[in-house]
N, C-alpha and C. Protein backbone atom coordinates (compact mmCIF):
# COMPACT_ATOMS: atom_id res chain seq x y z
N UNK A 1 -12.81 177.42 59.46
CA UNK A 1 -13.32 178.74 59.19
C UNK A 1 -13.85 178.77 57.76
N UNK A 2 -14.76 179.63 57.44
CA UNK A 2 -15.91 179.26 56.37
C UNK A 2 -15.17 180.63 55.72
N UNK A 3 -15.06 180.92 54.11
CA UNK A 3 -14.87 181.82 53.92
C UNK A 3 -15.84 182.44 53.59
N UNK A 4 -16.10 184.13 53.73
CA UNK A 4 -17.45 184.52 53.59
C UNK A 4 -18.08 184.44 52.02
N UNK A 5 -19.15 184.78 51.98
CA UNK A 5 -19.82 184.51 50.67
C UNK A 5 -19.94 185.56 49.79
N UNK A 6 -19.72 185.58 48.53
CA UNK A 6 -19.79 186.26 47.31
C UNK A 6 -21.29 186.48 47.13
N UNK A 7 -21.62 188.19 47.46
CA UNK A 7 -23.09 188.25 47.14
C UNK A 7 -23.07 189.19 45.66
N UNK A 8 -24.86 189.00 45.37
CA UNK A 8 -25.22 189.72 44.46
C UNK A 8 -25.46 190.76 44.40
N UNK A 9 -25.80 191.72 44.02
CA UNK A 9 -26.49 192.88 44.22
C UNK A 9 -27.87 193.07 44.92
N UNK A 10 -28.52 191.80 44.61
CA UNK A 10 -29.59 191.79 44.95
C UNK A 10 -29.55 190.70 46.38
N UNK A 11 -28.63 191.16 47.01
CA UNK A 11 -28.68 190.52 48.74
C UNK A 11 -28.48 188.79 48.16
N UNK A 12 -28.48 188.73 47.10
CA UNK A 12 -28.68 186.72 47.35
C UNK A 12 -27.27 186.53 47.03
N UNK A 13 -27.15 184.93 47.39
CA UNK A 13 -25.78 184.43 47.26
C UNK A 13 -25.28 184.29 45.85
N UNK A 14 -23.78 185.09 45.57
CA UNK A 14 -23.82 184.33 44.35
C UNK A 14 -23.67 182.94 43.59
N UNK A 15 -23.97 182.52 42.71
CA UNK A 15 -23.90 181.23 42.10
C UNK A 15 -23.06 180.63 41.20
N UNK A 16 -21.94 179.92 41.54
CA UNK A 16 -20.87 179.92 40.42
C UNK A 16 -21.41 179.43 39.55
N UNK A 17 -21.73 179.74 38.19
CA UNK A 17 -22.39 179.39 36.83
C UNK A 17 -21.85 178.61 35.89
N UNK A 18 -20.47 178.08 36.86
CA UNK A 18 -19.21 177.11 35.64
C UNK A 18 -19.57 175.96 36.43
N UNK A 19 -19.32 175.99 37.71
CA UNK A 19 -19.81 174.70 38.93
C UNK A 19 -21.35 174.38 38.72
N UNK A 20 -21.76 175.12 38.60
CA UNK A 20 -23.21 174.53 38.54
C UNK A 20 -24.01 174.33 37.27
N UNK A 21 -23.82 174.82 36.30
CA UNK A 21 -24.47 175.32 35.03
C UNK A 21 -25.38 174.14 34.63
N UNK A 22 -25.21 173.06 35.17
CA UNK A 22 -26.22 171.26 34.33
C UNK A 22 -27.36 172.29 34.99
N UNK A 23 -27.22 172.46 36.74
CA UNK A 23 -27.84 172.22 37.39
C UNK A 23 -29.24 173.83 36.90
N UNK A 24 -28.11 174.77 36.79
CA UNK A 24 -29.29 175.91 36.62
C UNK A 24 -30.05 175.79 35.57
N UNK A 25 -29.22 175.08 34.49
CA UNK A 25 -30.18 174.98 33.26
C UNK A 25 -31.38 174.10 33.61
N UNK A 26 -31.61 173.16 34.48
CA UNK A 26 -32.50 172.56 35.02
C UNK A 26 -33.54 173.23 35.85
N UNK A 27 -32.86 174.06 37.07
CA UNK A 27 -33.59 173.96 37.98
C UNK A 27 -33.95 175.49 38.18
N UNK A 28 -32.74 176.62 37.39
CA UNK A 28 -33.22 177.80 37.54
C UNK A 28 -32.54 178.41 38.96
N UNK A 29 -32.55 179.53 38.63
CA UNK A 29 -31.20 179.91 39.67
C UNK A 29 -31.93 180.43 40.63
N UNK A 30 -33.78 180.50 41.02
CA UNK A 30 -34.16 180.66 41.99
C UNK A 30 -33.97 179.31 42.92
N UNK A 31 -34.39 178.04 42.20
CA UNK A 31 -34.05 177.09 43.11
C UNK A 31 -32.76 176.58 43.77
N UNK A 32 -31.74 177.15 42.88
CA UNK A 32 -30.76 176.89 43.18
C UNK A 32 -30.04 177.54 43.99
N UNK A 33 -30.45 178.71 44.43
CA UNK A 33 -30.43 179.70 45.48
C UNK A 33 -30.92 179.27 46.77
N UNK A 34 -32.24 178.60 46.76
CA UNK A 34 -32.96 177.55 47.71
C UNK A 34 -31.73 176.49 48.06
N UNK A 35 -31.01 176.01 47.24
CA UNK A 35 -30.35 174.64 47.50
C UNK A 35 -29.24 175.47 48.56
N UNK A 36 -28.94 176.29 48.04
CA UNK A 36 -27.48 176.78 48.45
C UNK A 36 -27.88 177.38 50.04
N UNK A 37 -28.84 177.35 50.46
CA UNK A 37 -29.65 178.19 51.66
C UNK A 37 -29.72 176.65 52.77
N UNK A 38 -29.90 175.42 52.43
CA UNK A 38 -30.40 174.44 52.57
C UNK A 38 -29.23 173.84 53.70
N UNK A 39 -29.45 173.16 54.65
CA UNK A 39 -28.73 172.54 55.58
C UNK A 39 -29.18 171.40 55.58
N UNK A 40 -28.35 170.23 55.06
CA UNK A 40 -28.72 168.24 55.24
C UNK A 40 -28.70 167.85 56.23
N UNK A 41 -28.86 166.75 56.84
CA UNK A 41 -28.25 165.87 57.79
C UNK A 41 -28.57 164.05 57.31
N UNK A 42 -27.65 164.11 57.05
CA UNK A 42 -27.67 162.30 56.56
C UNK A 42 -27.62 161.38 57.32
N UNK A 43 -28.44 160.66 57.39
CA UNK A 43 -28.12 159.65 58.63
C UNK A 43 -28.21 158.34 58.21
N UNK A 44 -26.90 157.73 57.98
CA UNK A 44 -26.82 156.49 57.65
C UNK A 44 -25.73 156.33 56.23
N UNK A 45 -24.15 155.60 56.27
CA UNK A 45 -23.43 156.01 55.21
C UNK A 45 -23.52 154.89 54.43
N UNK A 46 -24.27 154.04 54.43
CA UNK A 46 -23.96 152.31 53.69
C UNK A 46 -23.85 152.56 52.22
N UNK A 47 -24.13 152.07 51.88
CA UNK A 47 -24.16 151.82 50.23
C UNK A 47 -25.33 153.32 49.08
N UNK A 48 -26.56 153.22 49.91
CA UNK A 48 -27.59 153.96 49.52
C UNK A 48 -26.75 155.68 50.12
N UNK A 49 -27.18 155.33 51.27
CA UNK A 49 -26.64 156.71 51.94
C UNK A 49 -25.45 157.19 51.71
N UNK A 50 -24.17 156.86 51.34
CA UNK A 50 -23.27 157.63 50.35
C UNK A 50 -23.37 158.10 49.40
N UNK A 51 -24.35 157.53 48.11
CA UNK A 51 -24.77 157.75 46.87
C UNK A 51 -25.75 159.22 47.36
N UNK A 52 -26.69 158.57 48.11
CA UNK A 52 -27.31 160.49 48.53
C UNK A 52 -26.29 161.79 49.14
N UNK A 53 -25.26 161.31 49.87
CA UNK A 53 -24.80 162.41 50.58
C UNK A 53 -23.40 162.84 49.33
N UNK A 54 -23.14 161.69 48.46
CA UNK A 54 -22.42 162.58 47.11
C UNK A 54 -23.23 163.24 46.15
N UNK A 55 -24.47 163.33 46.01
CA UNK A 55 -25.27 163.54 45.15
C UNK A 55 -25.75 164.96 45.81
N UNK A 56 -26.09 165.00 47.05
CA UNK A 56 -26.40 166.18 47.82
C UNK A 56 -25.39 167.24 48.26
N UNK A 57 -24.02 166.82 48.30
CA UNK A 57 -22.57 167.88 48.02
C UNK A 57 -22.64 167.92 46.75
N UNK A 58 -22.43 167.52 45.60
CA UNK A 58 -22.26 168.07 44.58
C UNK A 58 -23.11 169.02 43.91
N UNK A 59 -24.63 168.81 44.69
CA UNK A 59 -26.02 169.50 44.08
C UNK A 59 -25.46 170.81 45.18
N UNK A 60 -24.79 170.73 45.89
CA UNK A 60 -24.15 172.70 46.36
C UNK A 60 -25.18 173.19 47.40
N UNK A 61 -25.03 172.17 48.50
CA UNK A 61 -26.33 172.56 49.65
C UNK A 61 -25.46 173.39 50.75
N UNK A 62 -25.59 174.10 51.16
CA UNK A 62 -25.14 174.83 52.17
C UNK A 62 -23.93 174.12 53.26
N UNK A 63 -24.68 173.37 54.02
CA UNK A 63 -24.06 172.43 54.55
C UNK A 63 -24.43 171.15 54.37
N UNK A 64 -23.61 169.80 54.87
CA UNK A 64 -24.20 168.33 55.46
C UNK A 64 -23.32 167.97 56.06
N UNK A 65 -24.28 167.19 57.29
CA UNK A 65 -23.91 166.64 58.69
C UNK A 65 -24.26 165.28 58.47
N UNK A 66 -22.93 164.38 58.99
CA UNK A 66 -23.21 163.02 58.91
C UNK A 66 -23.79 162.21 60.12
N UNK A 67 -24.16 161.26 59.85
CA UNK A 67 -24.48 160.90 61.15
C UNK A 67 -24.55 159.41 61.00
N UNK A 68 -23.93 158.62 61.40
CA UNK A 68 -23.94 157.29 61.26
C UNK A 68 -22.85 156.52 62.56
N UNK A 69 -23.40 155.30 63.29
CA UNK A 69 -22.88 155.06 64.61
C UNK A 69 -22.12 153.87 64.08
N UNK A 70 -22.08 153.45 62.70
CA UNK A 70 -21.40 151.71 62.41
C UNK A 70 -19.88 152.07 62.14
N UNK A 71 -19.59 151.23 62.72
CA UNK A 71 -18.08 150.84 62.51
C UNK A 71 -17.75 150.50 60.78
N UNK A 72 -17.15 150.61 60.12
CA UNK A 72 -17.03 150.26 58.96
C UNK A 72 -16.43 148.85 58.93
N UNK A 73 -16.98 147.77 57.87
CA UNK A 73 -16.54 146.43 57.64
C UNK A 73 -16.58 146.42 56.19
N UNK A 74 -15.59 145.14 56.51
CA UNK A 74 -15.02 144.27 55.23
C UNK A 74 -16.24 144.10 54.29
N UNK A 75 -17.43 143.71 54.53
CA UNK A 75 -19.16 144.11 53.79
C UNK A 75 -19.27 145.53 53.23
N UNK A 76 -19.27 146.42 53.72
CA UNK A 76 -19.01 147.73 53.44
C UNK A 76 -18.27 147.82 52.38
N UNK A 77 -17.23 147.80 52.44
CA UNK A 77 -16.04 148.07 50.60
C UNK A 77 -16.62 147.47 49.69
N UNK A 78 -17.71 146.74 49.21
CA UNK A 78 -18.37 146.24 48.88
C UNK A 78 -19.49 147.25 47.64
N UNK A 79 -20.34 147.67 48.91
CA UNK A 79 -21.43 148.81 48.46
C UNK A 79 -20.84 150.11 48.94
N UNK A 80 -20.05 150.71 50.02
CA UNK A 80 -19.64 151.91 49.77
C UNK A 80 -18.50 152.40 49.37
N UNK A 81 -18.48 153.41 48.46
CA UNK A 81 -17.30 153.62 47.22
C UNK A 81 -16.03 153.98 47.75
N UNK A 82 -16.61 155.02 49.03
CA UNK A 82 -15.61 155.76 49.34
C UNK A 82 -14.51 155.12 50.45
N UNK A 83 -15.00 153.91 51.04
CA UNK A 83 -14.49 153.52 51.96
C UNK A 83 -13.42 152.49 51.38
N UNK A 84 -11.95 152.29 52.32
CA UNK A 84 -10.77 151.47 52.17
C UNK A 84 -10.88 150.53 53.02
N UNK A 85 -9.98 149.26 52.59
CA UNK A 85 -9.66 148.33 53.42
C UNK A 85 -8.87 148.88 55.28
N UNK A 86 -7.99 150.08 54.55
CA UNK A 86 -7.45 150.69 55.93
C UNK A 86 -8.56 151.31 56.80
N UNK A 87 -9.99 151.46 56.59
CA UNK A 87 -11.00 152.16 57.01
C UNK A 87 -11.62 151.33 57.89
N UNK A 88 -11.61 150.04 57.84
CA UNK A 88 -12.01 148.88 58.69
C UNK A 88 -11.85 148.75 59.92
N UNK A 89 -13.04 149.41 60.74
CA UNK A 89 -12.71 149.61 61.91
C UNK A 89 -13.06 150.67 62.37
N UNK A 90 -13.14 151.63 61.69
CA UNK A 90 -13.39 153.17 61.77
C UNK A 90 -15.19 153.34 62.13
N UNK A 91 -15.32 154.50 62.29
CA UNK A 91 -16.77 154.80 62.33
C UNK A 91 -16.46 155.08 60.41
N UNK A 92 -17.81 154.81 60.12
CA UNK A 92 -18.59 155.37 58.20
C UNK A 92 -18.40 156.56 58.40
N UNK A 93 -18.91 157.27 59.02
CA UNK A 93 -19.12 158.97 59.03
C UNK A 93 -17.41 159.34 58.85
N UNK A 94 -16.62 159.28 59.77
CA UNK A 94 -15.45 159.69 59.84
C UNK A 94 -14.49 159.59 58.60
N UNK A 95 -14.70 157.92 58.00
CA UNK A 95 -13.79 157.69 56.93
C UNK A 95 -14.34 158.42 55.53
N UNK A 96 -15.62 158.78 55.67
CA UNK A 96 -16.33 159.26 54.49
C UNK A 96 -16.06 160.46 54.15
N UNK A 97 -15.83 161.41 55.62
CA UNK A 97 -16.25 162.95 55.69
C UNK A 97 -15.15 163.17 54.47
N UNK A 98 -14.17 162.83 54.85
CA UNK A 98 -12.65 163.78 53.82
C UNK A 98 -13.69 163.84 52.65
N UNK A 99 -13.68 162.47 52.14
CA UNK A 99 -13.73 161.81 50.40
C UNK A 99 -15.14 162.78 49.58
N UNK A 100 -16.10 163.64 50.55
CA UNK A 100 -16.91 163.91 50.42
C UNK A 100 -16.73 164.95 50.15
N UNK A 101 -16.02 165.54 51.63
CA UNK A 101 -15.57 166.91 51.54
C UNK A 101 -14.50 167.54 50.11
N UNK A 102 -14.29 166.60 49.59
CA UNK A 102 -13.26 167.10 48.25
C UNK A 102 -14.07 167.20 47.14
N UNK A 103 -15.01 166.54 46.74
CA UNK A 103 -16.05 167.24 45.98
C UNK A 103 -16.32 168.09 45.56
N UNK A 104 -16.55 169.04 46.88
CA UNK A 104 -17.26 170.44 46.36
C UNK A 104 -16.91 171.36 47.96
N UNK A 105 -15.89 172.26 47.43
CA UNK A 105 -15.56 173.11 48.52
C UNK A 105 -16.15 174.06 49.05
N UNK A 106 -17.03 174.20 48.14
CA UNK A 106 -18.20 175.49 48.70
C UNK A 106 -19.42 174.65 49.81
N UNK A 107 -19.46 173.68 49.43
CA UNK A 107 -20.09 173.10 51.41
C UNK A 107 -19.64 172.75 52.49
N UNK A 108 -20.31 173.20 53.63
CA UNK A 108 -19.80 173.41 54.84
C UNK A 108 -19.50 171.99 55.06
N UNK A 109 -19.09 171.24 55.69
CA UNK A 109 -19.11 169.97 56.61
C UNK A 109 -18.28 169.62 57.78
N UNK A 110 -19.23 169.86 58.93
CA UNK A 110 -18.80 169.64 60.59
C UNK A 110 -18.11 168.58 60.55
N UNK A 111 -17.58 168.19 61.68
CA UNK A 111 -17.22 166.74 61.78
C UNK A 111 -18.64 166.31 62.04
N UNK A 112 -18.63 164.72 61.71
CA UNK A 112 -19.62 164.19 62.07
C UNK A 112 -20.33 163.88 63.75
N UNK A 113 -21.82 163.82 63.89
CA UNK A 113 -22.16 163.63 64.60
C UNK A 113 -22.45 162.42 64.84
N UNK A 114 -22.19 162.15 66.70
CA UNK A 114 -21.73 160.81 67.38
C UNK A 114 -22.87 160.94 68.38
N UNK A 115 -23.61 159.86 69.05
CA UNK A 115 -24.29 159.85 70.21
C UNK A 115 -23.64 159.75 71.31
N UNK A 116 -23.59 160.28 72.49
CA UNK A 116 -23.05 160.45 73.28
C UNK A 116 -23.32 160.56 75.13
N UNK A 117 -23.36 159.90 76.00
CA UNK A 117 -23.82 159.79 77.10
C UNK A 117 -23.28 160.17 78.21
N UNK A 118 -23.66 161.46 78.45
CA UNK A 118 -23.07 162.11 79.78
C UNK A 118 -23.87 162.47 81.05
N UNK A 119 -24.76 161.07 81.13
CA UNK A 119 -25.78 161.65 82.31
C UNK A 119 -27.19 162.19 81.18
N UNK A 120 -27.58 162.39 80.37
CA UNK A 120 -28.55 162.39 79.20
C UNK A 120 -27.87 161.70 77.59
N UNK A 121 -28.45 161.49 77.58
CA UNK A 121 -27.66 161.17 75.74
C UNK A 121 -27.91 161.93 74.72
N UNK A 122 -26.82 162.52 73.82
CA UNK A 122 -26.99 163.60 73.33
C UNK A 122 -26.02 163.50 72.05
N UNK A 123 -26.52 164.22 70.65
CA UNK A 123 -25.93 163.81 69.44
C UNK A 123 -24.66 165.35 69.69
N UNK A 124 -23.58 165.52 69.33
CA UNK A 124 -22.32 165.71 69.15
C UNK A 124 -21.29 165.47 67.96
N UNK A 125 -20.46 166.87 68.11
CA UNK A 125 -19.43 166.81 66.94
C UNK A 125 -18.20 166.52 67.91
N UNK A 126 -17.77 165.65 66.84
CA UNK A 126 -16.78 165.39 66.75
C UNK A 126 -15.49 165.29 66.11
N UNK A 127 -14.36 165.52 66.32
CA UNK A 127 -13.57 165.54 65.29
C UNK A 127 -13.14 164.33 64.93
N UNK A 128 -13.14 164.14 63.45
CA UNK A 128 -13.00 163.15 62.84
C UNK A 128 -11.31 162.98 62.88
C-alpha cells in the first residue's frame, strides 16, 4: 500500500527539498515535478542496468519496474553491486528489488516482471 501524497497548494506533488536539494538546484522543481510524475521500466539488471536503475530511484521517479529473465551467476558479483554469493541462482530482478527498494522510499516498486506462458505469453508480477 502506497501512502498517499503530500500536495501543494497548487495541485502538484510536494517535493522533499532535504532529499532532493543537489537535484533541484540543478534541474528546477518544474522538472523535478516531471521526474516524480514519471513511471521506468528497466529491462536488464547486469552490471550497466543496476547502475541505471540506482541512479533512476535515487533521481525520485514515481515508480520502477524490473524486468530481467537471468538467473544470477558467480560472473554477476563481479559487475553487479547489489548482488550476493547467496543470490546465485535467483532471478537479477528479484535479488535486486529489496537493495533498490531501500534507497529511496518515496518510489513505488512492484515486484518484478516475469514472462509467462499460459496459452499466450505474457509479462507479469510477481512476488519476489
Amino acid at each position: 500500500m502506497t501512502e498517499p501524497v503530500d500536495m501543494e497548494t497548487d495541485g502538484h506533488a510536494k517535493i522533499d527539498e532535504a532529499l532532493y536539494s543537489r537535484q533541484l538546484y540543478v534541474l528546477g522543481h518544474e522538472a523535478m515535478r516531471r521526474m516524480m510524475a514519471s513511471s521506468v521500466l528497466i529491462v536488464g539488471l547486469g552490471g550497466l542496468g543496476v547502475e541505471i536503475a540506482k541512479n533512476v530511484v535515487l533521481g525520485g521517479v514515481k515508480s520502477v519496474t524490473l524486468y530481467d529473465m537471468e538467473l544470477a551467476t558467480l560472473a554477476d558479483l563481479s559487475a553487479q553491486f547489489f548482488l550476493r554469493e547467496e543470490d546465485v541462482g535467483k532471478p537479477r530482478a528479484a535479488a535486486t528489488l529489496p537493495h533498490l527498494a531501500e534507497l529511496n522510499q518515496c518510489v513505488h516498486m512492484p515486484a518484478p516482471l516475469v514472462l509467462s506462458h499460459c496459452g499466450t505469453w505474457r509479462l507479469t508480477h510477481v512476488a519476489a
